[in-house]
N, C-alpha and C. Protein backbone atom coordinates (compact mmCIF):
# COMPACT_ATOMS: atom_id res chain seq x y z
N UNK A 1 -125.54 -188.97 -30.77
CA UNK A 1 -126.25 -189.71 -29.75
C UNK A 1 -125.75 -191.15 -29.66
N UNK A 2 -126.00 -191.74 -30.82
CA UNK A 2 -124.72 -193.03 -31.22
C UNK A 2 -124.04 -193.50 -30.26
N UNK A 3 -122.87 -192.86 -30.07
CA UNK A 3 -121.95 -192.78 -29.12
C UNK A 3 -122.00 -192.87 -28.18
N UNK A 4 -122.68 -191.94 -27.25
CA UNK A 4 -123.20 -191.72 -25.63
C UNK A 4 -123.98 -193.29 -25.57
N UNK A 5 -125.13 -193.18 -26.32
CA UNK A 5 -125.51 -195.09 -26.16
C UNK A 5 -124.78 -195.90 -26.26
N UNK A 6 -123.91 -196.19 -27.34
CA UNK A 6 -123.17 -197.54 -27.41
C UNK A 6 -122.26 -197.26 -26.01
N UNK A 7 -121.47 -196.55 -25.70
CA UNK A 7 -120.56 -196.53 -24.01
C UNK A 7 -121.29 -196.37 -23.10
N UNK A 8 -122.47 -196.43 -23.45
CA UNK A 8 -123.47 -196.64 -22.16
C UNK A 8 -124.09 -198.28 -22.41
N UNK A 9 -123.96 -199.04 -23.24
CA UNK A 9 -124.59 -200.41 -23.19
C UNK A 9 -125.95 -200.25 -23.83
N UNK A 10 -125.99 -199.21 -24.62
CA UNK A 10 -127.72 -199.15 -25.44
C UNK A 10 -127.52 -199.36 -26.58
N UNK A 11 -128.07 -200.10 -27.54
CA UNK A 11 -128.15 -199.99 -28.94
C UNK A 11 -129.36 -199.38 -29.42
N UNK A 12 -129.41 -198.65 -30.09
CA UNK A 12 -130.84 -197.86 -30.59
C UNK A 12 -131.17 -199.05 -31.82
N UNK A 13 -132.45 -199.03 -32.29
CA UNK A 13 -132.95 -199.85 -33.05
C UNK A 13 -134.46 -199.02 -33.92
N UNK A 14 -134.95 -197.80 -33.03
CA UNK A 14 -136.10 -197.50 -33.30
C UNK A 14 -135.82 -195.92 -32.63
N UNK A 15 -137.19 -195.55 -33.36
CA UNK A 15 -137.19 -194.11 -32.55
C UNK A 15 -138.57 -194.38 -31.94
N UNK A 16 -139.10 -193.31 -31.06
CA UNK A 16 -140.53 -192.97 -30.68
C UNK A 16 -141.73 -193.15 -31.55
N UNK A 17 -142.99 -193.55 -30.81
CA UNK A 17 -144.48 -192.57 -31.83
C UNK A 17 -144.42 -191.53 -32.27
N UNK A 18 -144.99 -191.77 -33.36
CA UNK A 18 -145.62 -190.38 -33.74
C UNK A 18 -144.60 -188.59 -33.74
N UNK A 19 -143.31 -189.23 -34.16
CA UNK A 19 -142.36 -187.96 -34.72
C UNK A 19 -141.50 -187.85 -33.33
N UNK A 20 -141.49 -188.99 -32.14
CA UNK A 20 -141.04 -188.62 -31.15
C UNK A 20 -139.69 -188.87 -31.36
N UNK A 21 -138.68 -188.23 -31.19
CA UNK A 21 -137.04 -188.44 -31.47
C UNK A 21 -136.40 -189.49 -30.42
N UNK A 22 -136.91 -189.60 -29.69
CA UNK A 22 -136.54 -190.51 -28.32
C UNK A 22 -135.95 -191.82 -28.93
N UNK A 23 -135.02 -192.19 -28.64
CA UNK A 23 -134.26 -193.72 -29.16
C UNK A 23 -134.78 -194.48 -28.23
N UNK A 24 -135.17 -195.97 -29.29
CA UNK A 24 -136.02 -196.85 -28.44
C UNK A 24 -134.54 -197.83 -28.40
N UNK A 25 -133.74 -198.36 -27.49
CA UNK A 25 -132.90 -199.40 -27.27
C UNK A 25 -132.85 -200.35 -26.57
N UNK A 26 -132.12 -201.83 -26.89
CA UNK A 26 -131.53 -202.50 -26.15
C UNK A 26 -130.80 -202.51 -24.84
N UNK A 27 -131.20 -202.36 -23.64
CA UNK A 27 -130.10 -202.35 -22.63
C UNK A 27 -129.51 -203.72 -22.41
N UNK A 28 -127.87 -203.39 -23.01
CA UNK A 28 -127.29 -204.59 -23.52
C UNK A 28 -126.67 -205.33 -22.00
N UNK A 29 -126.16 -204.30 -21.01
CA UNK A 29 -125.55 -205.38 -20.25
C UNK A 29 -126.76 -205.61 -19.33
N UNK A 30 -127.69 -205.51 -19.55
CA UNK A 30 -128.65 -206.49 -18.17
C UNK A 30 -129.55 -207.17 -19.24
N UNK A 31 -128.74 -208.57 -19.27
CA UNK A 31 -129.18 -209.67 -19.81
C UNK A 31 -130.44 -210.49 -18.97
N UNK A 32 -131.04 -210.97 -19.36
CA UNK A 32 -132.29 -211.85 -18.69
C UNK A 32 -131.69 -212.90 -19.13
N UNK A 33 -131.88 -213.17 -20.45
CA UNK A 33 -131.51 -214.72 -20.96
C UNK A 33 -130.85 -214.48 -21.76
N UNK A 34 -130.04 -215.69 -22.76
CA UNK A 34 -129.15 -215.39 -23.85
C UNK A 34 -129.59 -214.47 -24.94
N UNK A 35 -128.72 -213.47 -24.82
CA UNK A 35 -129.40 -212.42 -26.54
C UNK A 35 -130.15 -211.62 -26.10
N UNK A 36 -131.20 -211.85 -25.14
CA UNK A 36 -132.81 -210.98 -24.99
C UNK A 36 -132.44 -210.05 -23.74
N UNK A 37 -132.18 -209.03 -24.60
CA UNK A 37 -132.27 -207.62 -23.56
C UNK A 37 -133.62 -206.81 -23.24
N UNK A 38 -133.17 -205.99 -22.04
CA UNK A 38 -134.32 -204.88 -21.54
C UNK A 38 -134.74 -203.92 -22.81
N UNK A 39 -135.77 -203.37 -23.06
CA UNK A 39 -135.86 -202.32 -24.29
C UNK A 39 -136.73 -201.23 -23.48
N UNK A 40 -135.99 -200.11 -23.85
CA UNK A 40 -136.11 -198.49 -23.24
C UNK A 40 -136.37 -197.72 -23.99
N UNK A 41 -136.88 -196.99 -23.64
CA UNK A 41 -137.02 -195.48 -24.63
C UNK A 41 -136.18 -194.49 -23.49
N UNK A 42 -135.94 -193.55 -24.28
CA UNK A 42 -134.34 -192.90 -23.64
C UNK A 42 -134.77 -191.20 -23.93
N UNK A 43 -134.53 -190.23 -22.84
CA UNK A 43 -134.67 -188.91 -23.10
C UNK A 43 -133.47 -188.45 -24.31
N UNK A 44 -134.29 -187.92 -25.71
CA UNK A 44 -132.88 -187.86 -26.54
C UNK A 44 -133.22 -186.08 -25.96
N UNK A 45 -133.43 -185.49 -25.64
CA UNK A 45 -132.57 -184.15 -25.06
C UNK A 45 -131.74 -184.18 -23.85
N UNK A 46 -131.87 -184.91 -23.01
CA UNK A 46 -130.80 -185.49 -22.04
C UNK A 46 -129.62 -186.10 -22.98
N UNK A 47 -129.80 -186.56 -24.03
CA UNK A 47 -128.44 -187.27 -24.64
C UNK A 47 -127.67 -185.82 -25.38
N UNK A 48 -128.93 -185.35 -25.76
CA UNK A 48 -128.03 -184.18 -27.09
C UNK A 48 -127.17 -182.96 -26.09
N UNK A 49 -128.00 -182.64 -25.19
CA UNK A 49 -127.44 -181.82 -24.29
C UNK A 49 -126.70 -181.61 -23.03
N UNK A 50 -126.54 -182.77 -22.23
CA UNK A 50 -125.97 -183.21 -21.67
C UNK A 50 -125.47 -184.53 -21.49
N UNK A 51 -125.25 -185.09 -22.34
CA UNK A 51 -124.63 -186.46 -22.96
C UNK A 51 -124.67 -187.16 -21.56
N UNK A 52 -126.22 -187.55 -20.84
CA UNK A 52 -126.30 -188.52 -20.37
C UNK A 52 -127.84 -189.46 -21.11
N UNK A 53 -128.02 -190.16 -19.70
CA UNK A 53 -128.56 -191.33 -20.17
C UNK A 53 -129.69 -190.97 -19.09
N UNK A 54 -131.02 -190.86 -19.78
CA UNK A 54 -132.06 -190.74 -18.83
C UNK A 54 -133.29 -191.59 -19.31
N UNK A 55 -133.63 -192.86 -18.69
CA UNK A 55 -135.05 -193.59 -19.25
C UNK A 55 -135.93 -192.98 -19.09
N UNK A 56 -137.00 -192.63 -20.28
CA UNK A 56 -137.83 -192.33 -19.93
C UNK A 56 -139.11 -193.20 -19.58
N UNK A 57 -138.76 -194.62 -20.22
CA UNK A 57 -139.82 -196.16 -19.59
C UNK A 57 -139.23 -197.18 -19.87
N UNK A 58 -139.57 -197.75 -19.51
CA UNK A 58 -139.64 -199.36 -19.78
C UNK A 58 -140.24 -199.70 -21.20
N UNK A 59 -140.02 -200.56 -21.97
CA UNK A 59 -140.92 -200.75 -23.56
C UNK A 59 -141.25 -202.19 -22.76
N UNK A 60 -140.20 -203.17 -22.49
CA UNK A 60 -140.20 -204.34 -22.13
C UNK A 60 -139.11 -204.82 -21.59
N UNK A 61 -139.22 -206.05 -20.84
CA UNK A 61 -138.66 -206.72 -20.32
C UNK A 61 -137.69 -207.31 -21.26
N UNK A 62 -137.95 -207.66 -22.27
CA UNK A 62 -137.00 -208.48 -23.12
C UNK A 62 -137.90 -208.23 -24.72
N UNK A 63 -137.36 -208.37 -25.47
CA UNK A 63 -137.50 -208.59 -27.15
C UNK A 63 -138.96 -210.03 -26.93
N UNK A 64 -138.30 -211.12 -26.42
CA UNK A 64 -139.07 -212.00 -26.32
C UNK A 64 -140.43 -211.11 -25.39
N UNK A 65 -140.89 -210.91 -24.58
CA UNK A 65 -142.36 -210.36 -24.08
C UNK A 65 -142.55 -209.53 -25.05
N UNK A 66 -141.60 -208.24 -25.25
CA UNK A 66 -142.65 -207.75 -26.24
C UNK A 66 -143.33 -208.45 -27.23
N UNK A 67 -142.63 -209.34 -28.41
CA UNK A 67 -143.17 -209.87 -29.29
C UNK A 67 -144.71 -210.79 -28.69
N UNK A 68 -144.63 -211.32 -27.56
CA UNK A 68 -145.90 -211.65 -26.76
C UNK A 68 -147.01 -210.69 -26.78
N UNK A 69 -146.63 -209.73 -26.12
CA UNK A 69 -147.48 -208.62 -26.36
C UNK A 69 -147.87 -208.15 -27.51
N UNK A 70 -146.85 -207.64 -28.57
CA UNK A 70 -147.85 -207.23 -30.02
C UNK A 70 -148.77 -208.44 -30.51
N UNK A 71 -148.03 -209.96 -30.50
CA UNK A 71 -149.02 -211.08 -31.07
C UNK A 71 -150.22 -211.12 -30.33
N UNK A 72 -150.54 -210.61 -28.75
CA UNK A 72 -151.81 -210.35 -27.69
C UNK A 72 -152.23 -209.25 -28.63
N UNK A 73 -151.69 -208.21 -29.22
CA UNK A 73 -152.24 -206.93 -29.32
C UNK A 73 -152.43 -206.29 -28.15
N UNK A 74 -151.62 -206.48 -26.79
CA UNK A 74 -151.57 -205.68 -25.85
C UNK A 74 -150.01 -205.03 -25.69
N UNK A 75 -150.25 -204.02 -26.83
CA UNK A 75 -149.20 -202.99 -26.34
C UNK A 75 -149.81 -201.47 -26.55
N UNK A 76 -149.09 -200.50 -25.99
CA UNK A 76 -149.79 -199.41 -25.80
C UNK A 76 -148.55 -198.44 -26.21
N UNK A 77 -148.93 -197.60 -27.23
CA UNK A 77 -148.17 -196.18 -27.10
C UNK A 77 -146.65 -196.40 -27.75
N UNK A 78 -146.17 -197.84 -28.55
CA UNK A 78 -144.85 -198.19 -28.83
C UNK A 78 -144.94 -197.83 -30.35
């Protein structure tokens, strides 16, 4: 899976809740600000089986909001 992400611009960092296999990543080339990328959760049976790239959400806008959000305690389902 590795692979298919990094030549797609994702770095994985995390997996899903609760036993979910889904890679949570960085979408590296759509930068907001310096360093702070988009973060996705990614269909990993779309990766294993047809070695594409399918979001399955949004986590956040950037590293920076999320960390806003867990210090609110308004995040849901991450």
């Amino acid at each position: 899976m590795s692979k298919v992400l990094l030549e797609n611009n994702f770095i994985q960092f995390a997996k899903g809740p609760g036993g979910n296999y889904d890679p949570i990543c960085f979408e590296v080339d759509n930068k907001k600000e310096i360093n702070d990328y988009r973060i996705v959760q990614i269909d990993h049976e779309e990766l294993l089986c047809k070695e594409r790239i399918k979001i399955v959400k949004e986590i956040s806008k950037s590293m920076h909001e999320l960390m806003k959000k867990i210090i609110k305690n308004d995040i849901k389902d991450v």
